[in-house]
Protein backbone atom coordinates (compact mmCIF):
# COMPACT_ATOMS: atom_id res chain seq x y z
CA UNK A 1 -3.73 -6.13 -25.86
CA UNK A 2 -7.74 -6.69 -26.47
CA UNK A 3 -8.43 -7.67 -23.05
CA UNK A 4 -6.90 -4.68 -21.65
CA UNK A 5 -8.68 -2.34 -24.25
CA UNK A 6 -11.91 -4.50 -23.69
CA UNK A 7 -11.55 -3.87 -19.77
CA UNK A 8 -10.67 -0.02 -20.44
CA UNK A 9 -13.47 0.28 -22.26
CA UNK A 10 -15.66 -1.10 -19.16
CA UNK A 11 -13.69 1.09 -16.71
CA UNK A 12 -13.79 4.75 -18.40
CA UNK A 13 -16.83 6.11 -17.65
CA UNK A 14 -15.97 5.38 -14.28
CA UNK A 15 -12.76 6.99 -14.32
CA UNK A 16 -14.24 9.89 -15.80
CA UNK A 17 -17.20 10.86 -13.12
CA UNK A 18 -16.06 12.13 -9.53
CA UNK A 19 -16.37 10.35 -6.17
CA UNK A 20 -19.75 11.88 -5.52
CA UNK A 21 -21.58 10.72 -8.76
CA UNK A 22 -19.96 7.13 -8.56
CA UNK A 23 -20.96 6.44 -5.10
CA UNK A 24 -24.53 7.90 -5.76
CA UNK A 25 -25.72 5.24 -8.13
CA UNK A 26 -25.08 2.15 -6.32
CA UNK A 27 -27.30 2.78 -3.74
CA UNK A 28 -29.77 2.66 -6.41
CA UNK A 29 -29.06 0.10 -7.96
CA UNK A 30 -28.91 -2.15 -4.93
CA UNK A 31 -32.55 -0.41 -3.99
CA UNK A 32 -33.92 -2.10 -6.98
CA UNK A 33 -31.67 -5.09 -6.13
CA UNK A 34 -34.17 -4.93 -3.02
CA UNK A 35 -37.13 -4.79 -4.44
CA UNK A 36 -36.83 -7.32 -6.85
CA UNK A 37 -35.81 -9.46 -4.15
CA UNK A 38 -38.47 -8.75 -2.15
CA UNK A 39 -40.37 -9.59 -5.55
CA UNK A 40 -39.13 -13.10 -6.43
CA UNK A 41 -39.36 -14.58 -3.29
CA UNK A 42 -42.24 -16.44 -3.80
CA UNK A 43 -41.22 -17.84 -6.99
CA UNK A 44 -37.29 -18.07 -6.80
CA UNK A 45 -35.63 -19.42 -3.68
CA UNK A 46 -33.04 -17.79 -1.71
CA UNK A 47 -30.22 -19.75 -2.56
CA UNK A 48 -31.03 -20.16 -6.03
CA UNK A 49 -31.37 -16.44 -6.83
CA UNK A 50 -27.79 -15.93 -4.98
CA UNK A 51 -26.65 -18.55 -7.44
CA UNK A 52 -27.95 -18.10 -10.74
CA UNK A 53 -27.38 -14.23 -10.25
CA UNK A 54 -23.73 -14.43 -9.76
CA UNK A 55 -23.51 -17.24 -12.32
CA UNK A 56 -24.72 -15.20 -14.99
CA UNK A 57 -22.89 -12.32 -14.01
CA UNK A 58 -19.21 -14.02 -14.52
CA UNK A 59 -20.69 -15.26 -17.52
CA UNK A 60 -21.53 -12.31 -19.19
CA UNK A 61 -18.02 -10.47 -17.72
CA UNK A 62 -16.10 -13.76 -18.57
CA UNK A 63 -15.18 -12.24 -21.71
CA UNK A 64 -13.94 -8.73 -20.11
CA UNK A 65 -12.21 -9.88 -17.69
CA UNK A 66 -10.20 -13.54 -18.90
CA UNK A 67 -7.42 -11.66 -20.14
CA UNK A 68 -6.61 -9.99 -17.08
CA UNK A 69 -7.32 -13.13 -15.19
CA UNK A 70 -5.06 -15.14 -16.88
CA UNK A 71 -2.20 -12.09 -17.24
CA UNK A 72 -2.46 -11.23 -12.66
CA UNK A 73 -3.26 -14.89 -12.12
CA UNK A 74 0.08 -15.27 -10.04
CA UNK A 75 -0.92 -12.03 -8.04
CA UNK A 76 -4.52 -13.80 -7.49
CA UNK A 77 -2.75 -16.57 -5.95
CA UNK A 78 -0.77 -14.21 -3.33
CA UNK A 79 -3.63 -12.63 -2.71
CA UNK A 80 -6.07 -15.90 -2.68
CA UNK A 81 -7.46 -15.65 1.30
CA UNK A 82 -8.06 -11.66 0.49
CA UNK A 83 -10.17 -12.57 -2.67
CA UNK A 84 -12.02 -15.48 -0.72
CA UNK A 85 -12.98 -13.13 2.19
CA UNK A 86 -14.19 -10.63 -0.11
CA UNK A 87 -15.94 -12.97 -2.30
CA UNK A 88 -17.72 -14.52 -0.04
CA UNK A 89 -18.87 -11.31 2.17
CA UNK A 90 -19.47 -8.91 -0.35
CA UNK A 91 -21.09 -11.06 -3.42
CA UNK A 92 -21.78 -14.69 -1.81
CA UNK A 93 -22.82 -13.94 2.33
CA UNK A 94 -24.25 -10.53 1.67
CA UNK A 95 -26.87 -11.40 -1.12
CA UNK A 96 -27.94 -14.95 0.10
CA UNK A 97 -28.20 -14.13 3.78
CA UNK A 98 -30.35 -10.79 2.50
CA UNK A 99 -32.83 -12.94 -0.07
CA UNK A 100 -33.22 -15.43 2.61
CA UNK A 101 -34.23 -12.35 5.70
CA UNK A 102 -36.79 -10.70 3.05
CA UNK A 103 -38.93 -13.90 3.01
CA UNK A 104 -39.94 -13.63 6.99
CA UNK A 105 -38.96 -9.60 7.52
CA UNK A 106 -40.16 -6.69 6.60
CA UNK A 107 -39.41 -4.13 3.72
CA UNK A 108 -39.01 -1.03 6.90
CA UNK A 109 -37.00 -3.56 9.17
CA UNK A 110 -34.74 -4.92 6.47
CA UNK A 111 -34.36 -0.83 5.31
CA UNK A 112 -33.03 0.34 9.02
CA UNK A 113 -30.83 -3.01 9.18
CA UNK A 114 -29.38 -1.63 5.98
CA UNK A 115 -28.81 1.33 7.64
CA UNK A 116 -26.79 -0.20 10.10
CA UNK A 117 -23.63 -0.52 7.67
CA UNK A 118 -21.45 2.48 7.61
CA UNK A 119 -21.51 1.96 11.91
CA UNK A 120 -20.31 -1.20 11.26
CA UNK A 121 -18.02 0.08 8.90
CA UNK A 122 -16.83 2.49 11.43
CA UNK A 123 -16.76 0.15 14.46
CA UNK A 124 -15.01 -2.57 12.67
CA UNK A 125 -12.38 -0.45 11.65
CA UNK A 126 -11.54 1.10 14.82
CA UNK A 127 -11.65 -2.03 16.73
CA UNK A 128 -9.50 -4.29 14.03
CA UNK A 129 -7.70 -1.46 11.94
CA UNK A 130 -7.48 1.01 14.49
CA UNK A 131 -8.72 3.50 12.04
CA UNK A 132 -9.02 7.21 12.89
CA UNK A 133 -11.88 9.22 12.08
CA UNK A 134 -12.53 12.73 11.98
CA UNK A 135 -15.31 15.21 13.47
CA UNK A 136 -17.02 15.46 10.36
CA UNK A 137 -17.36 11.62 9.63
CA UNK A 138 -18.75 11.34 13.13
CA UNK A 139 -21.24 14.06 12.34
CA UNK A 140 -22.15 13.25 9.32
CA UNK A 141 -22.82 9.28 10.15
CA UNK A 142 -25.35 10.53 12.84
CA UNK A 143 -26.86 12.98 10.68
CA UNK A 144 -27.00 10.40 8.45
CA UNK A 145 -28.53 7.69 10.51
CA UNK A 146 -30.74 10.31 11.43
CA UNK A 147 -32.75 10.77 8.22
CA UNK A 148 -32.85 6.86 7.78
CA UNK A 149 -34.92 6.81 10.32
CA UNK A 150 -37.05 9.80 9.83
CA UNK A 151 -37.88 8.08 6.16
CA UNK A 152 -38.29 4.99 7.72
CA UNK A 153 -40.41 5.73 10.96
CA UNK A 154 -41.99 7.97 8.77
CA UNK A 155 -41.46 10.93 10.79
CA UNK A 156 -43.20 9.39 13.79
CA UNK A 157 -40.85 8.38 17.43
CA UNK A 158 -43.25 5.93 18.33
CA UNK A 159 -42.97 3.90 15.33
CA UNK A 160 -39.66 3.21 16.55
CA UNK A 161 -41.25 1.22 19.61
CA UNK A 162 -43.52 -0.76 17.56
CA UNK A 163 -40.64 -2.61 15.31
CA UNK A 164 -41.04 -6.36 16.31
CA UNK A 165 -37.90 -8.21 14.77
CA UNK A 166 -37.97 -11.46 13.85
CA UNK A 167 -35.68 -14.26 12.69
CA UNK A 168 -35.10 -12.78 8.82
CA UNK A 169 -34.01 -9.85 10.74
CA UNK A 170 -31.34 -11.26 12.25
CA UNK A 171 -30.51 -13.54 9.01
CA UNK A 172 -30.77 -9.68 6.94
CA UNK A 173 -28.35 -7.91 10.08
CA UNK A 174 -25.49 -10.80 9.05
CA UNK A 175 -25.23 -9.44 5.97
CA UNK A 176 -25.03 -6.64 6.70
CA UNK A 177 -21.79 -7.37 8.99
CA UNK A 178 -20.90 -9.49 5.86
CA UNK A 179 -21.18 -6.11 3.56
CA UNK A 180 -19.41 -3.71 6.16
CA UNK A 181 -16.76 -5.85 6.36
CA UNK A 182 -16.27 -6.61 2.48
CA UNK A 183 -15.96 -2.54 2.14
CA UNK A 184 -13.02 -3.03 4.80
CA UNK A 185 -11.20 -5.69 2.96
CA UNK A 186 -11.70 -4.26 -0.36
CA UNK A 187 -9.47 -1.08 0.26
CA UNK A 188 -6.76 -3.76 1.05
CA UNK A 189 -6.68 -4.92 -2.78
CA UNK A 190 -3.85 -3.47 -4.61
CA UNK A 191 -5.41 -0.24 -6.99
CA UNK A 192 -3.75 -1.40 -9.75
CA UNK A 193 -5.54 -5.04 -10.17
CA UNK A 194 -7.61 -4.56 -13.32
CA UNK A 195 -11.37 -3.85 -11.84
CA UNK A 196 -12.75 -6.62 -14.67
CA UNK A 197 -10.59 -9.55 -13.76
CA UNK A 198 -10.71 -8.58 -10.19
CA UNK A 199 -14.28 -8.99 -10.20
CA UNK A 200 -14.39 -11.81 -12.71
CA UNK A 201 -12.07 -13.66 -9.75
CA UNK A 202 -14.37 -12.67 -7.26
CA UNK A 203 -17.45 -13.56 -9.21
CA UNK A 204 -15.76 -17.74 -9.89
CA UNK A 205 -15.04 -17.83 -6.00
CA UNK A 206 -18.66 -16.98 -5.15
CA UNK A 207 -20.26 -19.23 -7.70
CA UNK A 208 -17.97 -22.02 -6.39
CA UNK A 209 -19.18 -21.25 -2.76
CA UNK A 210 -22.68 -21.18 -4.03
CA UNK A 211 -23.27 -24.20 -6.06
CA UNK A 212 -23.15 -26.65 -2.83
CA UNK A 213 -26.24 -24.37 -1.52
CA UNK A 214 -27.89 -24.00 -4.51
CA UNK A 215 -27.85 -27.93 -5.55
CA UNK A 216 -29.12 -28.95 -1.76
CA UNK A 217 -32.03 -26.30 -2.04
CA UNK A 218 -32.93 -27.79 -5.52
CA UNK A 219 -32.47 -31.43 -3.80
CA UNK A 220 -34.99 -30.94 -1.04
CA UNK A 221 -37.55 -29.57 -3.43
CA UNK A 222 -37.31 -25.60 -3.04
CA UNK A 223 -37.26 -25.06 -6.89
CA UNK A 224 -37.84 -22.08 -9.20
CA UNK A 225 -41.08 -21.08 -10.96
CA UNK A 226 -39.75 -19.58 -14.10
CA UNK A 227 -41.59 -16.53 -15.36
CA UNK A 228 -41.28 -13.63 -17.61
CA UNK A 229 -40.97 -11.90 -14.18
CA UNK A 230 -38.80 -14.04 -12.86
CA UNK A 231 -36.43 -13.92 -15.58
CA UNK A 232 -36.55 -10.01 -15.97
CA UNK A 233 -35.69 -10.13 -12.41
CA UNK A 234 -32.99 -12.61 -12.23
CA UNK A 235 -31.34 -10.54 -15.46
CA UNK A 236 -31.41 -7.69 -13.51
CA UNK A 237 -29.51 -8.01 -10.13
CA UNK A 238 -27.15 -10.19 -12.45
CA UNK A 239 -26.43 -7.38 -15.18
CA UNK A 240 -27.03 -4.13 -12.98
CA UNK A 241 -26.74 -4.62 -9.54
CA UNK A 242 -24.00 -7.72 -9.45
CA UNK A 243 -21.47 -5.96 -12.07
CA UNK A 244 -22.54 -2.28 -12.54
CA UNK A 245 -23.25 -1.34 -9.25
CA UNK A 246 -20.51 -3.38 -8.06
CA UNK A 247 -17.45 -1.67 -9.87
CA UNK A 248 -19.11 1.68 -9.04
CA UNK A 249 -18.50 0.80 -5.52
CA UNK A 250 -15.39 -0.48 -5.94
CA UNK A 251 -14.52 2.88 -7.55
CA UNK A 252 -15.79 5.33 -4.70
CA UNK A 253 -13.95 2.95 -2.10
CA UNK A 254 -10.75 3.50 -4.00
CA UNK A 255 -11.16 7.04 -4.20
CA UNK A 256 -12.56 8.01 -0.93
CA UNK A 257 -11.65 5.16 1.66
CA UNK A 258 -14.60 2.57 3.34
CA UNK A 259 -15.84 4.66 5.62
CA UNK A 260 -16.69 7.86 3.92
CA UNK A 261 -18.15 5.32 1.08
CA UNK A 262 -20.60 3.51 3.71
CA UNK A 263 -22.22 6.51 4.20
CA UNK A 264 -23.40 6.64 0.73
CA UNK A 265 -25.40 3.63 1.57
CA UNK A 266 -28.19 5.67 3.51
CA UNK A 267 -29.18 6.33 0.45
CA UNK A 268 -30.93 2.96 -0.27
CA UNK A 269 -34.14 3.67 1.61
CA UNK A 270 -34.14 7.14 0.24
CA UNK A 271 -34.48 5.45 -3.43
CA UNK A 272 -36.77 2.55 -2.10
CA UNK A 273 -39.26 5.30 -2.12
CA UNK A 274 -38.43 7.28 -5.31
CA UNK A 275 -38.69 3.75 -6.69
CA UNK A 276 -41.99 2.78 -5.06
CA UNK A 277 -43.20 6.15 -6.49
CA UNK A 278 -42.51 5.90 -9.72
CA UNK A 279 -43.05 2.29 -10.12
CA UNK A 280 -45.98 1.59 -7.82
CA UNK A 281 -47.53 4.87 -7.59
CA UNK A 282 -46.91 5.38 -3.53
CA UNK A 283 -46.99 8.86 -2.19
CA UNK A 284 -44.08 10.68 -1.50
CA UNK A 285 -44.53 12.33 1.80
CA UNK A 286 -43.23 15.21 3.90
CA UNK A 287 -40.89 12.89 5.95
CA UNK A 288 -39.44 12.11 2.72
CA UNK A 289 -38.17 15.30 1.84
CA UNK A 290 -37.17 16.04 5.62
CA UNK A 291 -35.25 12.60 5.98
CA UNK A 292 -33.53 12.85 1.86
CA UNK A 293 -32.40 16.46 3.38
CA UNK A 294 -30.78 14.99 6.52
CA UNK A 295 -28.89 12.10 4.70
CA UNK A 296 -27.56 14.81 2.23
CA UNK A 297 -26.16 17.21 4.78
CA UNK A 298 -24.74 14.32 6.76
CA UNK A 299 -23.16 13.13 3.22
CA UNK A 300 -21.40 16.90 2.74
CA UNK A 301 -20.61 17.06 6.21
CA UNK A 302 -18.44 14.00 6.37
CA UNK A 303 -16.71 14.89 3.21
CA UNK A 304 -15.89 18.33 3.79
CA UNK A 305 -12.42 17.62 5.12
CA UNK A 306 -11.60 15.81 2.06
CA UNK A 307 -12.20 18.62 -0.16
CA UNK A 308 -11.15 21.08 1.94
CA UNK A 309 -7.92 19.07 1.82
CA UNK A 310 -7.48 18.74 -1.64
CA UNK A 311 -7.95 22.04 -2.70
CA UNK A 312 -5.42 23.31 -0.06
CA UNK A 313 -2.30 21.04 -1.08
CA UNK A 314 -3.24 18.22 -3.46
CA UNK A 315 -0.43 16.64 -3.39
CA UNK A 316 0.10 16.60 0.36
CA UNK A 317 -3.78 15.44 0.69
CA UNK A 318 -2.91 12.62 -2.05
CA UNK A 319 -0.09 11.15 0.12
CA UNK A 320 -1.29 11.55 3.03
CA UNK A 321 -4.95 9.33 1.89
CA UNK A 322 -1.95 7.13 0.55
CA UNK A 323 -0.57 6.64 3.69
CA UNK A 324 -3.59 6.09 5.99
């Protein structure tokens, strides 16, 4: 069928990199996803942004994706309260409640809320799911955590003291709760649901739940100033970080489960200052290195049992990740 060749042709270069390399790049792309938030917020409004984004997104999928949409739409309907929850944590709740906290908070705060994900990921699973997790995850989360905040207290203890949080903090930590527990739900979605109609789904829920917020905004007078900027921005956490960076993710969850994925999302802050370095000519300092070098090792560390497993007995390893 031409859907399904249309959506195989979105899906193979995924299929064709490893766990490591798809879960590396979405941390990237939702740096920049940051940044141009951070960006716009003077000239696009919270709710707006959240809309538009997503709106253009499904548009531009639409055509990927309305095969499969139409062919699973029985299986959409079984799995309707599933789709909602992720819909509106991972696309909807996560990106408006984080372009509304980057108007009052700042760039290091929202950065170490970010942070705060895979030990939500962690905690929400072993409270609700009852997950079990290994030495090495354990390990490699702190280690982990650890060079977040050596990048983001720039190597300094006492910086840690001097973090005053305010109210987009809090609004920024929600969806962040939002995010940890989309990566939950989404391991619950059958594997074989075509990534491109799953998404397109996902993408018509949101944009339903968003149009209500986006129409009152506009009503009481918080309207866009449309720019070249604004418009490069806009097409950019539409096109990369809503659908790109989005069925990478999916991808790495698939492969490697929520947990070992949320780790991957330390990475962020390391980016933020690649990108800041490249793009606004900031400094790249020692703590940099030092807190890039700590996230790394806590990344192998938590997925050394994995390998180790699957080079031992792959197909043990496979059924046993099927059954947990």
């Amino acid at each position: 069928m031409p859907g399904d060749r249309d959506c195989t042709t979105i899906t193979r270069p995924l299929q064709a990199c490893g766990p490591w390399v798809i879960l590396a790049l979405p941390p990237l792309l939702w740096a920049g996803n940051f940044v141009v938030g951070r960006a716009l917020r003077t000239d696009v409004p919270p709710m707006t942004l959240a809309f538009v984004r997503h709106l253009i997104a499904l548009i531009c999928l639409s055509p990927f994706a309305w095969r499969a949409i139409r062919r699973d739409a029985q299986r959409y309907w079984h799995l309707r309260w599933l789709l909602v929850r992720t819909a509106l944590t991972g696309l909807a709740g996560f990106n408006l409640l984080v372009y509304a906290g980057l108007h009052s908070t700042t760039a290091s705060n929202a950065l170490l809320l970010n942070s705060i994900i895979p030990v939500l990921i962690v905690l929400f699973g072993g409270l609700v799911y009852r997950q079990r997790f290994t030495g090495n995850q354990v390990v490699g989360m702190a280690l982990s955590c650890a060079g977040v905040l050596i990048i983001i207290l720039h190597g300094e203890a006492s910086r840690l003291i001097a973090l005053q949080f305010s109210a987009g903090d809090g609004i920024v930590f929600l969806g962040m709760v939002c995010f940890a527990l989309y990566s939950l739900w989404l391991r619950a979605l059958p594997d074989d649901l075509n990534p491109a109609g799953l998404l397109g789904a996902q993408l018509l829920i949101a944009v339903l739940f968003l149009c209500p917020c986006f129409i009152w905004e506009y009503c009481t007078g918080h309207r866009a100033v449309w720019t070249q900027s604004s418009v490069l921005g806009i097409a950019y956490v539409a096109l990369v970080a809503s659908l790109l960076a989005t069925f990478l993710y999916m991808a790495g969850v698939t492969r490697v489960g929520p947990s070992r994925a949320g780790l991957f999302i330390h990475l962020i802050p390391v980016y933020g200052a690649l990108l800041s370095s490249l793009l606004l000519g900031e400094t790249i300092h020692i703590y940099h290195v030092v807190g890039l070098t700590v996230i790394l090792a806590g990344l192998v560390c938590s997925n050394l049992e994995s390998a180790r497993g699957a080079r031992m007995n792959p197909g043990a390893y496979r059924e046993a990740k099927a059954e947990g």
